[in-house]
C-alpha atoms as a PDB file:
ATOM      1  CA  UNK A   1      -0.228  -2.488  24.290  1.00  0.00           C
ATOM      2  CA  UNK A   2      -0.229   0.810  25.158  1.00  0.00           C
ATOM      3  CA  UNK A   3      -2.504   3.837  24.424  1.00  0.00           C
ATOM      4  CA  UNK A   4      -0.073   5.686  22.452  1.00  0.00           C
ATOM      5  CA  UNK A   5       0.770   2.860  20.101  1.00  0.00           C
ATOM      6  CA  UNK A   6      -2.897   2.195  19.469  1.00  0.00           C
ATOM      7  CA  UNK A   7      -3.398   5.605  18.583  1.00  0.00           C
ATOM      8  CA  UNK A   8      -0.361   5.054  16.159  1.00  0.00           C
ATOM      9  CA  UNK A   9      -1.773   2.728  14.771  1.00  0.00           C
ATOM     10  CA  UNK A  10      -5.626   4.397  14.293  1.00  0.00           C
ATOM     11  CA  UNK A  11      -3.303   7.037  12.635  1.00  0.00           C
ATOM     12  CA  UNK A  12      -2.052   4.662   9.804  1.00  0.00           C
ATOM     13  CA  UNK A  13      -5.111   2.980   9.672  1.00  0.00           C
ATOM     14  CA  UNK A  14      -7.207   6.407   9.056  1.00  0.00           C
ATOM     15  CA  UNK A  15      -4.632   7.657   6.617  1.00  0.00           C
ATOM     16  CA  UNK A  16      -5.020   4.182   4.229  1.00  0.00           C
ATOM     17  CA  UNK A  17      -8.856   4.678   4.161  1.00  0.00           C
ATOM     18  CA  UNK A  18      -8.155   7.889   3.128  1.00  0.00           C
ATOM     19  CA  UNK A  19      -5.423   6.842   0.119  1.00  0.00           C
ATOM     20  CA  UNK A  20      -8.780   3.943  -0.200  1.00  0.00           C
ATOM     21  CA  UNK A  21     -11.223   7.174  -0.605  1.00  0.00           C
ATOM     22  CA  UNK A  22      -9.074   8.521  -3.092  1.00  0.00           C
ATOM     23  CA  UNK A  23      -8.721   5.680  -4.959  1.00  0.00           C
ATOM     24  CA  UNK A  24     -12.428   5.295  -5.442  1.00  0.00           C
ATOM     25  CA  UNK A  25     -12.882   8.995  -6.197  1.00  0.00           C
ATOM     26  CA  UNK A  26     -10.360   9.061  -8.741  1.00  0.00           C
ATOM     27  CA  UNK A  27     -10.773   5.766 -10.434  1.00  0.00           C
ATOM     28  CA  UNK A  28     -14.392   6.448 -11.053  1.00  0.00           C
ATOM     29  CA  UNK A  29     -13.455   9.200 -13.955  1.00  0.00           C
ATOM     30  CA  UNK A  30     -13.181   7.845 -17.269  1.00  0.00           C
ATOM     31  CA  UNK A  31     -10.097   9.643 -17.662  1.00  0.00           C
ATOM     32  CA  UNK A  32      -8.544   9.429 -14.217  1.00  0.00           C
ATOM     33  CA  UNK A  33      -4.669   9.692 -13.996  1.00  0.00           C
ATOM     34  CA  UNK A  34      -3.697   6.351 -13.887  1.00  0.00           C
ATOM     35  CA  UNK A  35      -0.837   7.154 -12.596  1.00  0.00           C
ATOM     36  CA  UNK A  36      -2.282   8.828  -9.601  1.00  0.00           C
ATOM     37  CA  UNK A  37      -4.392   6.035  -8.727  1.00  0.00           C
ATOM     38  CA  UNK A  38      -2.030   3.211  -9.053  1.00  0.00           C
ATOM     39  CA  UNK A  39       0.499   5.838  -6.873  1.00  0.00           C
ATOM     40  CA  UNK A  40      -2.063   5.789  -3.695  1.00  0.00           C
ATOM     41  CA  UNK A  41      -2.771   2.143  -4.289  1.00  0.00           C
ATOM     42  CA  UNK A  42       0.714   1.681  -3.358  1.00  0.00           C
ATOM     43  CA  UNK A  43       0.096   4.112  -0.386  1.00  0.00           C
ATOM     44  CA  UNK A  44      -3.175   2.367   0.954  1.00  0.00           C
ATOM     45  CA  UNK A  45      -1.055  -0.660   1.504  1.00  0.00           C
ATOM     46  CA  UNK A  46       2.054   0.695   2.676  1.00  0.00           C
ATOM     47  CA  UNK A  47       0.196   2.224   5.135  1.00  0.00           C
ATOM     48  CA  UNK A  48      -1.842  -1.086   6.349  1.00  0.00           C
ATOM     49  CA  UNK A  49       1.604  -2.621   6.463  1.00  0.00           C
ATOM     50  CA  UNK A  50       2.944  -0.072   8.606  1.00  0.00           C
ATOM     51  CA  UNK A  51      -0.305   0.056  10.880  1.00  0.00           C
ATOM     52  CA  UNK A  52       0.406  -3.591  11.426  1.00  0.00           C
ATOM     53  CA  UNK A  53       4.033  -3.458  12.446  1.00  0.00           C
ATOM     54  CA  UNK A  54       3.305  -0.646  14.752  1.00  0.00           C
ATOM     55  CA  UNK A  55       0.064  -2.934  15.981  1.00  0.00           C
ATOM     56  CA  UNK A  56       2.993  -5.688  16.863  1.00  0.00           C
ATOM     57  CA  UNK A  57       5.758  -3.963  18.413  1.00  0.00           C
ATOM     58  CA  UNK A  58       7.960  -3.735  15.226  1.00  0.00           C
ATOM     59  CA  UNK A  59       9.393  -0.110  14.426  1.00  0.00           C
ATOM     60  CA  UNK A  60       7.962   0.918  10.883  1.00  0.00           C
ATOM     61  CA  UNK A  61      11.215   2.065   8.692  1.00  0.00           C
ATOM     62  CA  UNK A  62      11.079   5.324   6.585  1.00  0.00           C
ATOM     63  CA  UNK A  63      10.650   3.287   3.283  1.00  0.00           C
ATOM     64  CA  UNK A  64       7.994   2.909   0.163  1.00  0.00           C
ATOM     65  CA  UNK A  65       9.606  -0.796  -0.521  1.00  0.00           C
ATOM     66  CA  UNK A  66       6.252  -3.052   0.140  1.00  0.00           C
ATOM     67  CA  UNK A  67       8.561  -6.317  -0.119  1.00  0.00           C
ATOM     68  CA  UNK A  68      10.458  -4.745   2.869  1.00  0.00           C
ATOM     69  CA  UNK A  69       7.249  -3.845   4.796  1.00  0.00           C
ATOM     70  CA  UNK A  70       6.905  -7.401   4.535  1.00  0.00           C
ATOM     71  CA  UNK A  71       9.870  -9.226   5.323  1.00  0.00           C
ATOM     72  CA  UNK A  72       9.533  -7.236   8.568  1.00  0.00           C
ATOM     73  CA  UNK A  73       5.786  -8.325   9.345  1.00  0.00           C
ATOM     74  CA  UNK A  74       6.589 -12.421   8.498  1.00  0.00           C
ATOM     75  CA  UNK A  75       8.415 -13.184  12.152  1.00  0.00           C
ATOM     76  CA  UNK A  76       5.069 -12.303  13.334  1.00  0.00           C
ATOM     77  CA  UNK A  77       2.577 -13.363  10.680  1.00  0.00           C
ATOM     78  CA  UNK A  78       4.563 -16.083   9.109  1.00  0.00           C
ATOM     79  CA  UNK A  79       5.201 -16.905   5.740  1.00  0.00           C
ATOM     80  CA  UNK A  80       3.864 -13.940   3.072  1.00  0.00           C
ATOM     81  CA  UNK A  81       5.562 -14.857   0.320  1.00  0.00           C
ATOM     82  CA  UNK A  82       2.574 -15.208  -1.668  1.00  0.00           C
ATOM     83  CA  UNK A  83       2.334 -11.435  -1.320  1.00  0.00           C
ATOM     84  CA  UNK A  84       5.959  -9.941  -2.464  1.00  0.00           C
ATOM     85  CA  UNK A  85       5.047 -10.429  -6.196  1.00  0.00           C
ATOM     86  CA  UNK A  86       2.113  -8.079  -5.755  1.00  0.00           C
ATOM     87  CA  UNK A  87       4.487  -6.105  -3.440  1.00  0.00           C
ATOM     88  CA  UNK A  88       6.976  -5.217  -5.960  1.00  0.00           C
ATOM     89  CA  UNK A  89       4.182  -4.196  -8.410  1.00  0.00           C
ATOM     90  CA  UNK A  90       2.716  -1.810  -6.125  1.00  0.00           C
ATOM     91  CA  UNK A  91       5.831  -0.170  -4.864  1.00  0.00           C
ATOM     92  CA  UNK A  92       6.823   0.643  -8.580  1.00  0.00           C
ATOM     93  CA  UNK A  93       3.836   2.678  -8.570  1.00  0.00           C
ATOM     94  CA  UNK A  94       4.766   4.640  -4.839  1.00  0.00           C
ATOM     95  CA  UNK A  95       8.118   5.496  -6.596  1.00  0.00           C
ATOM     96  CA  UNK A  96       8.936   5.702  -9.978  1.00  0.00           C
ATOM     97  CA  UNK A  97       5.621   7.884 -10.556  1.00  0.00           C
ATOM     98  CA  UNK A  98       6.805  10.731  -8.709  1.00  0.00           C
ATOM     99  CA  UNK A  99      10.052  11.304 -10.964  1.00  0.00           C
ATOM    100  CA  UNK A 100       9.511  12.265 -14.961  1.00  0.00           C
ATOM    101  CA  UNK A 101      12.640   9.763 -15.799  1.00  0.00           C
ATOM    102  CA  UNK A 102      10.828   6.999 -14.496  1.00  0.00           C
ATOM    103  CA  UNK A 103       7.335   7.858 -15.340  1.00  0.00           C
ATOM    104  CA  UNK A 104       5.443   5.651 -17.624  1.00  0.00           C
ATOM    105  CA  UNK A 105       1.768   5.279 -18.739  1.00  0.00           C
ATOM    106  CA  UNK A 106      -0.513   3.054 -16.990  1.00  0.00           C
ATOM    107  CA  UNK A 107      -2.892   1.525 -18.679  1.00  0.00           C
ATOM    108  CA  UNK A 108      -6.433   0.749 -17.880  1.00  0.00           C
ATOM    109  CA  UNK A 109      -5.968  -2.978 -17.013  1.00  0.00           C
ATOM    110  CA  UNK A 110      -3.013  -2.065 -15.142  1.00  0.00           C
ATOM    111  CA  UNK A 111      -5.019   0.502 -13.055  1.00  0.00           C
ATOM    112  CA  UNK A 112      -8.047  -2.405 -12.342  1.00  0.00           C
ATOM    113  CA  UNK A 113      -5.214  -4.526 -11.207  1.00  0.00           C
ATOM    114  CA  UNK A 114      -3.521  -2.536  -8.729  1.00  0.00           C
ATOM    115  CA  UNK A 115      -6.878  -1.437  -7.275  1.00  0.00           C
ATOM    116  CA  UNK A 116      -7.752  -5.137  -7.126  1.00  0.00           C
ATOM    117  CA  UNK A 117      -4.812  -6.233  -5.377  1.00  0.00           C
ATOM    118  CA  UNK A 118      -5.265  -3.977  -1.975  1.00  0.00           C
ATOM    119  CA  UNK A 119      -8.477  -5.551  -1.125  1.00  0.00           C
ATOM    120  CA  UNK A 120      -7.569  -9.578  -2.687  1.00  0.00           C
ATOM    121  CA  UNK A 121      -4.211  -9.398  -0.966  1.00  0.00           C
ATOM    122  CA  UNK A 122      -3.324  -7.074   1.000  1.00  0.00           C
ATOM    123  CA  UNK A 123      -6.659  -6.626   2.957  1.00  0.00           C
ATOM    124  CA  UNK A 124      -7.606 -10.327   3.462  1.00  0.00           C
ATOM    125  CA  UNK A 125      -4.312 -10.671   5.646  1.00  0.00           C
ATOM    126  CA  UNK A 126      -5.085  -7.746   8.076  1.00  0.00           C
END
């Protein structure tokens, strides 16, 4: 592996600690926006998908679709199907919160969820 591509890599990996930062920040408010924090758990983990693509060779696509990030990482990890439920929860949160027609309320549970699932799924796979 080349220099470049490790530095690629560092890149992603730098810019999920700092969705990870956020999260924390945020979250710790008793009246965070939800929203917000449930938008850059989606981010944390797109980004530590993308960071491990990159790590093996595999072009990361232009795309917020976590069950895609996937798909593309399972030639090289194997089977991750245990993770595309969790996938599609989180990238409902990197899209449909940006656009009022889609936006919805998160609730409180929700939010402890979504911050949960980055570090029980996601990150125990890295």
């Amino acid at each position: 592996m080349n220099e470049a591509t490790l530095e690629v890599v560092r890149q992603w990996v730098k810019k999920a600690e700092s969705d990870w930062e956020t999260i924390l920040i945020v979250s710790g408010h008793e009246e965070s926006p939800r929203d917000a924090v449930c938008f850059h758990c989606q981010q944390h983990v797109e980004k530590l998908l993308k960071a491990f693509l990159t790590l093996h060779g595999i072009e990361a696509p232009r795309t917020h679709n976590l069950r895609r990030l996937i798909q593309l990482m399972e030639p090289v990890s194997g089977d991750l199907s245990h993770l595309k439920n969790a996938a599609d929860d989180l990238t409902i949160h990197g899209v449909a919160s940006r656009y009022p027609d889609d936006w919805r309320d998160v609730s409180a549970e929700e939010m402890d969820e979504d911050i949960l699932l980055p570090k029980l799924e996601f990150q125990s796979e890295s």
